[in-house]
Protein backbone atom coordinates (compact mmCIF):
# COMPACT_ATOMS: atom_id res chain seq x y z
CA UNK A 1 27.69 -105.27 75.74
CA UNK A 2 28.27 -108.62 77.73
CA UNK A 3 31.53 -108.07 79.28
CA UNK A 4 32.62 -111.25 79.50
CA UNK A 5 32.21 -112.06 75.94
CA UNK A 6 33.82 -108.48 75.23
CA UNK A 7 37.40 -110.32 77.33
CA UNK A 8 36.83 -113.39 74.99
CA UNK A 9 37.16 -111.53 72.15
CA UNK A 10 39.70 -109.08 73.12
CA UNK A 11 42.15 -111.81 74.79
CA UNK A 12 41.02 -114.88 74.51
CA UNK A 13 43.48 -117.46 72.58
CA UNK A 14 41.90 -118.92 69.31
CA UNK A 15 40.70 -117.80 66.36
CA UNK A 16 36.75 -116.79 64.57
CA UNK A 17 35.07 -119.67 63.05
CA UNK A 18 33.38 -118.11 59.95
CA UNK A 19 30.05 -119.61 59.09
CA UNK A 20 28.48 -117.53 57.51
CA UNK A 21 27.87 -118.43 53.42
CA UNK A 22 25.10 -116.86 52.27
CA UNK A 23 22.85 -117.33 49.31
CA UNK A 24 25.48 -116.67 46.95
CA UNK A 25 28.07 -118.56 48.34
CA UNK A 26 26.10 -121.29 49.41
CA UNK A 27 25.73 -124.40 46.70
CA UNK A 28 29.69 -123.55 46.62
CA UNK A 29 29.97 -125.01 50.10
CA UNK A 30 27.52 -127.20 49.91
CA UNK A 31 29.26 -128.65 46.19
CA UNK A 32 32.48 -128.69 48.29
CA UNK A 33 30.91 -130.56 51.56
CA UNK A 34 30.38 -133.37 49.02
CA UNK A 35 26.46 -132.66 48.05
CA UNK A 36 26.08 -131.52 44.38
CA UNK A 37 23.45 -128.61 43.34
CA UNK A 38 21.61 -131.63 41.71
CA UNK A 39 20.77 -132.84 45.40
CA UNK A 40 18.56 -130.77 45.87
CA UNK A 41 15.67 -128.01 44.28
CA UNK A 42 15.27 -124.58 45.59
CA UNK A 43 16.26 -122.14 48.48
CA UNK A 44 14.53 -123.73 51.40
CA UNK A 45 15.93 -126.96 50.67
CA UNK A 46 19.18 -125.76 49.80
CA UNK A 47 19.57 -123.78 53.47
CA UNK A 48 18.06 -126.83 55.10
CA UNK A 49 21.31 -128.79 53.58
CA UNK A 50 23.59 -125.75 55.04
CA UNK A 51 22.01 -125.38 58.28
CA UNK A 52 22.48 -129.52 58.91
CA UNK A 53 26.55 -128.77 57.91
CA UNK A 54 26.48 -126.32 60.20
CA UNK A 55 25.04 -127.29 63.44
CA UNK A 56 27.26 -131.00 62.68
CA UNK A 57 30.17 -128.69 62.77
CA UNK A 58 29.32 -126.43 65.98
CA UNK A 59 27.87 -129.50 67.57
CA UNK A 60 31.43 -131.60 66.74
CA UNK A 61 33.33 -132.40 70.38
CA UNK A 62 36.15 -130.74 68.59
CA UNK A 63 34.30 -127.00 68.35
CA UNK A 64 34.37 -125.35 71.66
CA UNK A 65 35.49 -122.43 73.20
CA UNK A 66 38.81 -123.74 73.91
CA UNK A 67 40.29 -122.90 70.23
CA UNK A 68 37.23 -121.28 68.79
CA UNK A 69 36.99 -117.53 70.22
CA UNK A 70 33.97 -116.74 68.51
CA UNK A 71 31.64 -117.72 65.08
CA UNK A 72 29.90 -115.74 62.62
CA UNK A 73 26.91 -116.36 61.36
CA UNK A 74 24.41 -116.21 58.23
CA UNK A 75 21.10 -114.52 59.74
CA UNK A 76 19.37 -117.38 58.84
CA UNK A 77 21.51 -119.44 60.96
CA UNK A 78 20.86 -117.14 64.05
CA UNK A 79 17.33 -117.59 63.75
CA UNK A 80 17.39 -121.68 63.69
CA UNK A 81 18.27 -123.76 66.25
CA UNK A 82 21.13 -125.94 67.12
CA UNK A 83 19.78 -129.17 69.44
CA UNK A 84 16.63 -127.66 70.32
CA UNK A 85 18.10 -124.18 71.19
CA UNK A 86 18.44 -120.72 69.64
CA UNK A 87 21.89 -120.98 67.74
CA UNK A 88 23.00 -117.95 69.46
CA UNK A 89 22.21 -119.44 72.99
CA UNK A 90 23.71 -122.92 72.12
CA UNK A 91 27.36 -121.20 70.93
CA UNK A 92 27.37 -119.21 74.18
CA UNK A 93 25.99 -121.48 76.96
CA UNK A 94 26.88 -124.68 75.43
CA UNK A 95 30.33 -124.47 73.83
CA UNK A 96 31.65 -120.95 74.93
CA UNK A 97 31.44 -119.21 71.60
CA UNK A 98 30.72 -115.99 71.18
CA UNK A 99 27.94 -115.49 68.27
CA UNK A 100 28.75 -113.24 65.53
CA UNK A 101 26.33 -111.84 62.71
CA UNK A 102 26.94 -111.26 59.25
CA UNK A 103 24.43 -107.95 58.34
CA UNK A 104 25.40 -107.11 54.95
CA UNK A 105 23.36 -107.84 51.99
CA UNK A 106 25.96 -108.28 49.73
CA UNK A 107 28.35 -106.44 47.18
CA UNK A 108 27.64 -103.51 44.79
CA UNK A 109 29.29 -103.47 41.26
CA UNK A 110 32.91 -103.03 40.90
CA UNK A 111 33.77 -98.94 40.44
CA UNK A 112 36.74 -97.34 40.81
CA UNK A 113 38.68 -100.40 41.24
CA UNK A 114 36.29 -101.82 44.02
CA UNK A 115 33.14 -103.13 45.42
CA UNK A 116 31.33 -101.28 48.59
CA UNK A 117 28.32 -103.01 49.70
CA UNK A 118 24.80 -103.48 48.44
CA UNK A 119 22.87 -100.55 50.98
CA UNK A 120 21.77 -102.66 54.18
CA UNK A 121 18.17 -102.72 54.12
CA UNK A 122 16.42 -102.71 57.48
CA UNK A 123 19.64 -102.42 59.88
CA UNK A 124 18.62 -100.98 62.97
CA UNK A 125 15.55 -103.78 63.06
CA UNK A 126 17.81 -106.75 62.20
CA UNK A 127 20.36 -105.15 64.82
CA UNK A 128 17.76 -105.29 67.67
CA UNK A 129 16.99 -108.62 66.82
CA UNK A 130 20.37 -109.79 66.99
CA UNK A 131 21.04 -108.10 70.73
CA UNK A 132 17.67 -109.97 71.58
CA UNK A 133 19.24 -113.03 70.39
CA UNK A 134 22.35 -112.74 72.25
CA UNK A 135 24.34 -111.67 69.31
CA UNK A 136 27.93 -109.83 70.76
CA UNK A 137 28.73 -108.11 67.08
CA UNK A 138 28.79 -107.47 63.52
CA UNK A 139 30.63 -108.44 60.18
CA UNK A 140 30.53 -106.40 56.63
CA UNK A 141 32.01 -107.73 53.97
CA UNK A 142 33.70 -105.14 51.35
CA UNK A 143 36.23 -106.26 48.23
CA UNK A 144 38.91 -104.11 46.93
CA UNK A 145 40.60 -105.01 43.60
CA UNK A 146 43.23 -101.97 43.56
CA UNK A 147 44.21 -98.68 45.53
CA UNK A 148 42.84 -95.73 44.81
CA UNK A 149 39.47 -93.70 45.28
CA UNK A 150 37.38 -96.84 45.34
CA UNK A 151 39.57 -97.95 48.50
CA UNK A 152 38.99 -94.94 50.25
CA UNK A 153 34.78 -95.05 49.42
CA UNK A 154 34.87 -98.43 50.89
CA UNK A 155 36.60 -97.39 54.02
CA UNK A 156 34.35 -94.64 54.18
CA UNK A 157 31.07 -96.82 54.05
CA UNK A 158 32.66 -99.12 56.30
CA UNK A 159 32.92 -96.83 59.13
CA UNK A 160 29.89 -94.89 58.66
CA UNK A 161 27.81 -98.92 58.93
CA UNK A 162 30.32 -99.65 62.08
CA UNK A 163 28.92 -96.10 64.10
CA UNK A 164 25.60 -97.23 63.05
CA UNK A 165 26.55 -100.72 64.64
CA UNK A 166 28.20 -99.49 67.70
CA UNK A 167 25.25 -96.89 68.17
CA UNK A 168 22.49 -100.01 68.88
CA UNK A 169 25.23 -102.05 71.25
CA UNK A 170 26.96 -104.20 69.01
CA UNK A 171 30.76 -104.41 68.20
CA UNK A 172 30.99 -104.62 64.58
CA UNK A 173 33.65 -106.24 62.15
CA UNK A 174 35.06 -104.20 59.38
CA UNK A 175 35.79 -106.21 56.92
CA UNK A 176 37.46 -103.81 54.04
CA UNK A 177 39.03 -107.48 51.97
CA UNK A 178 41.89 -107.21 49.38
CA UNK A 179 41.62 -109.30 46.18
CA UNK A 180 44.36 -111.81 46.82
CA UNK A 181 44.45 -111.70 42.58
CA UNK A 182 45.23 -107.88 42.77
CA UNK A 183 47.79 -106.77 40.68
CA UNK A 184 48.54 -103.91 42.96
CA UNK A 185 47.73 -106.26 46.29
CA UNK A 186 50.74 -104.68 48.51
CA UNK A 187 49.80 -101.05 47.47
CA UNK A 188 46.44 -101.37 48.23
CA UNK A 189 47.39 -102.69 51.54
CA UNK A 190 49.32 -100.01 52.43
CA UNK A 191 46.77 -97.79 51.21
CA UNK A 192 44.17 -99.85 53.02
CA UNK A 193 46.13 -99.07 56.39
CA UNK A 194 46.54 -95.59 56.20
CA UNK A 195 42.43 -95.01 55.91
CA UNK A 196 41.71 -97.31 58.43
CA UNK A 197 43.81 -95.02 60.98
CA UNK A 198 42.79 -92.23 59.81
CA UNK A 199 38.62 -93.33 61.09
CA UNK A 200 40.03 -95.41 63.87
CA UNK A 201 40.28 -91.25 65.30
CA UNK A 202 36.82 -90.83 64.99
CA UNK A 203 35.60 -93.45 67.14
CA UNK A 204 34.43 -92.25 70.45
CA UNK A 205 36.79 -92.98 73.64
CA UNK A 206 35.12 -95.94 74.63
CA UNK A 207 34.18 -97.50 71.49
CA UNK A 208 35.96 -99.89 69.41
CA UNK A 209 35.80 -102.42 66.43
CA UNK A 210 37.34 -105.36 65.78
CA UNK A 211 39.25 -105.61 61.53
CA UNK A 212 39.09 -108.61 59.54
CA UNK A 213 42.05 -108.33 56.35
CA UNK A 214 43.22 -109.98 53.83
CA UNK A 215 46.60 -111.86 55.12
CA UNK A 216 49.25 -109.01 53.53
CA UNK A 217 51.87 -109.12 51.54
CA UNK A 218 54.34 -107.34 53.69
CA UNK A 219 54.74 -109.72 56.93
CA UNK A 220 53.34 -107.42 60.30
CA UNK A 221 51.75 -104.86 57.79
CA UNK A 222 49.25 -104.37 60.31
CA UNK A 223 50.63 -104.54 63.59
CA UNK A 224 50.05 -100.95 64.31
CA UNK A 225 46.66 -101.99 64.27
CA UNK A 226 46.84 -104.78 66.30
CA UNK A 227 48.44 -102.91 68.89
CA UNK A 228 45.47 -99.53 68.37
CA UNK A 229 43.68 -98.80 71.39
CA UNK A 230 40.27 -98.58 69.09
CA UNK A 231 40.99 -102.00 67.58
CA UNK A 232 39.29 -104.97 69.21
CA UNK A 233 41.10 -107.40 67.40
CA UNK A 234 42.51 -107.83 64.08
CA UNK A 235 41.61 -111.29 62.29
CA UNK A 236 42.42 -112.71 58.84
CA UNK A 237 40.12 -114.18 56.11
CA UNK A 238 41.72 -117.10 54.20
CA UNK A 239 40.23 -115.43 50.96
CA UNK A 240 40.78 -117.94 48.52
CA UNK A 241 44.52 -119.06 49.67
CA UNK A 242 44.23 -122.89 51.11
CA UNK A 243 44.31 -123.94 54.72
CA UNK A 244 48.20 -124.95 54.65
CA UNK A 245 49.68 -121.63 52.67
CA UNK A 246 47.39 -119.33 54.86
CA UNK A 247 48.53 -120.63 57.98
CA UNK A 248 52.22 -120.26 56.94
CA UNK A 249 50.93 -116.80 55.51
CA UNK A 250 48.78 -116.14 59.57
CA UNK A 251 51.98 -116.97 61.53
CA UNK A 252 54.08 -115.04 59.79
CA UNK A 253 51.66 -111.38 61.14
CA UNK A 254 51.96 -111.70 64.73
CA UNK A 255 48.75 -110.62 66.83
CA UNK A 256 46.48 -111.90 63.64
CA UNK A 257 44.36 -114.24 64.53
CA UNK A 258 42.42 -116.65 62.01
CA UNK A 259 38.99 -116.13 60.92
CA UNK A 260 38.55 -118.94 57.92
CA UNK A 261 36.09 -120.18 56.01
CA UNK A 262 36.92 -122.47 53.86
CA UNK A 263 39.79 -122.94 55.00
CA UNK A 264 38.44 -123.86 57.96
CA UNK A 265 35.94 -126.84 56.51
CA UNK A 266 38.68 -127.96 53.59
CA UNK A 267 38.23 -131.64 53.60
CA UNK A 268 35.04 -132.32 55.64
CA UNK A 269 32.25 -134.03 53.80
CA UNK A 270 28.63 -135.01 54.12
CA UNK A 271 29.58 -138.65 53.47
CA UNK A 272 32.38 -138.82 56.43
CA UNK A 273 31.53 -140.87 59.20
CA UNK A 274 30.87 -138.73 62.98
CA UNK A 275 34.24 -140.23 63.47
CA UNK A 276 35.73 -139.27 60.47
CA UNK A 277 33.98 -135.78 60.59
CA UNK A 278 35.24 -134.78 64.39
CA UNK A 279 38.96 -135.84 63.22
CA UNK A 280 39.65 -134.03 60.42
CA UNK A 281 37.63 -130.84 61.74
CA UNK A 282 39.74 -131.44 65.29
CA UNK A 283 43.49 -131.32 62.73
CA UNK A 284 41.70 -128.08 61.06
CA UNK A 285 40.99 -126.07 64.31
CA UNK A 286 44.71 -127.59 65.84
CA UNK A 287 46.51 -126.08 62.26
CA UNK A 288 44.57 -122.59 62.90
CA UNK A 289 44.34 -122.06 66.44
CA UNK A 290 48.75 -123.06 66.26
CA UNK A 291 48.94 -120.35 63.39
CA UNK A 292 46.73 -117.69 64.76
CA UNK A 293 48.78 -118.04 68.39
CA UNK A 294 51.67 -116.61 67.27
């Protein structure tokens, strides 16, 4: 593990960038970056388009390692470059961010009230990889619709992925995310809590992991977890709320700190001047890095 990244991570003031759209996801960002599916015909193209949004935002004056802690990235994106350099390399070295990689292949269907993830085909290769690259850790995306057994199962794959993780030198991001649309939201958070302490007591003395949760209900739900001595850092996904309501909703849990997507690129389009471009990202980071300080 590269210590000094490790410190960034742990105390460093800012929030995750979260860059990471995959296949799924991706015409949605594209559609909302101002280029419609229309623009374009078939995968390679279409990750072209995504890679050229990305590297303008990471290469933006405004993205550095002053407000952004660390980013997380599509594996595609780790194995382009940014200016002529490994992406990896260019977020460290160049702008002080520490790389983050999204492994999981996406969601199984819903059971039991929610959806653990697709089995992760090829880990422990795509892990080496990503230390070769300079990759510091992990992120797993689950989705829970309501408490119950389905909450604990995807807890319990969580956990079992993140010793997997930890075992090949990576810090990994559990990312166990709570339908905002749940009808039951604050009971599965509470839920949600409980299970994650309960593994937090398996982890070895010197190992930890860093949470990423759905901004709860109840204000400081999780700042038992913030304050765990197995808990990296605990950051919040937008998921789905917009930038303004889920910054009001960030600085209300003291200790969060932001990781946003879309939140995070709301208003930036493909036809906005560099000018235009590096402003409204620079008011974006400012809003998030002031909401995730508190």
């Amino acid at each position: 593990m590269n210590r000094e990244q490790a410190d960034k991570v742990a105390k460093g003031a800012g929030f995750i960038a979260a860059l990471d759209q995959s296949g799924g996801s991706t015409p949605k960002a594209l559609k909302l970056y101002g280029i419609a599916e229309d623009a374009y015909s078939g995968d390679e193209q279409m990750f072209d388009l995504v890679h050229e949004m990305r590297t303008r935002i990471i290469t933006s004056p405004s993205f550095n390692g002053d407000r952004i802690i660390a980013a997380i990235l599509f594996e595609m994106t780790m194995d382009r470059e940014v200016d002529g350099r490994p992406t990896a390399d260019y977020l460290w070295n160049v702008k002080n961010v520490v790389p983050i990689l999204k492994v999981d292949k996406g969601l199984a269907a819903e059971e039991d009230g929610a959806q653990v993830m697709k089995p992760i085909d090829g880990l422990d290769a795509l892990l080496a990889r990503a230390r070769d690259k300079g990759i510091f850790g992990t992120k797993m995306r689950s989705v829970i619709k309501l408490p119950g057994g389905g909450l604990d199962a995807v807890v319990e794959q969580q956990f079992a992925i993140a010793h997997q993780i930890l075992g090949a030198g990576l810090v990994p991001i559990i990312e166990p995310e709570v339908d905002i649309h749940s009808p039951e939201k604050a009971a599965a958070e509470k839920q949600l809590k409980s299970a994650i302490i309960s593994h937090l007591g398996a982890l070895g003395d010197d190992q930890q992991v860093m949470l990423k949760l759905t901004l709860p209900d109840t204000d400081d739900l999780y700042h038992e977890l913030v304050e765990h001595p197995k808990v990296m850092r605990v950051v919040a996904l937008s998921g789905g709320y917009n930038r303004t309501d889920a910054c009001e909703r960030l600085a209300r849990n003291h200790g969060v700190i932001a990781s946003f997507s879309r939140a995070l690129t709301e208003g930036l389009t493909a036809q906005q001047s560099d000018d235009e471009f590096d402003k409204t990202l620079d008011e974006a980071i400012a809003e998030i890095a002031a909401a995730s300080a508190t």
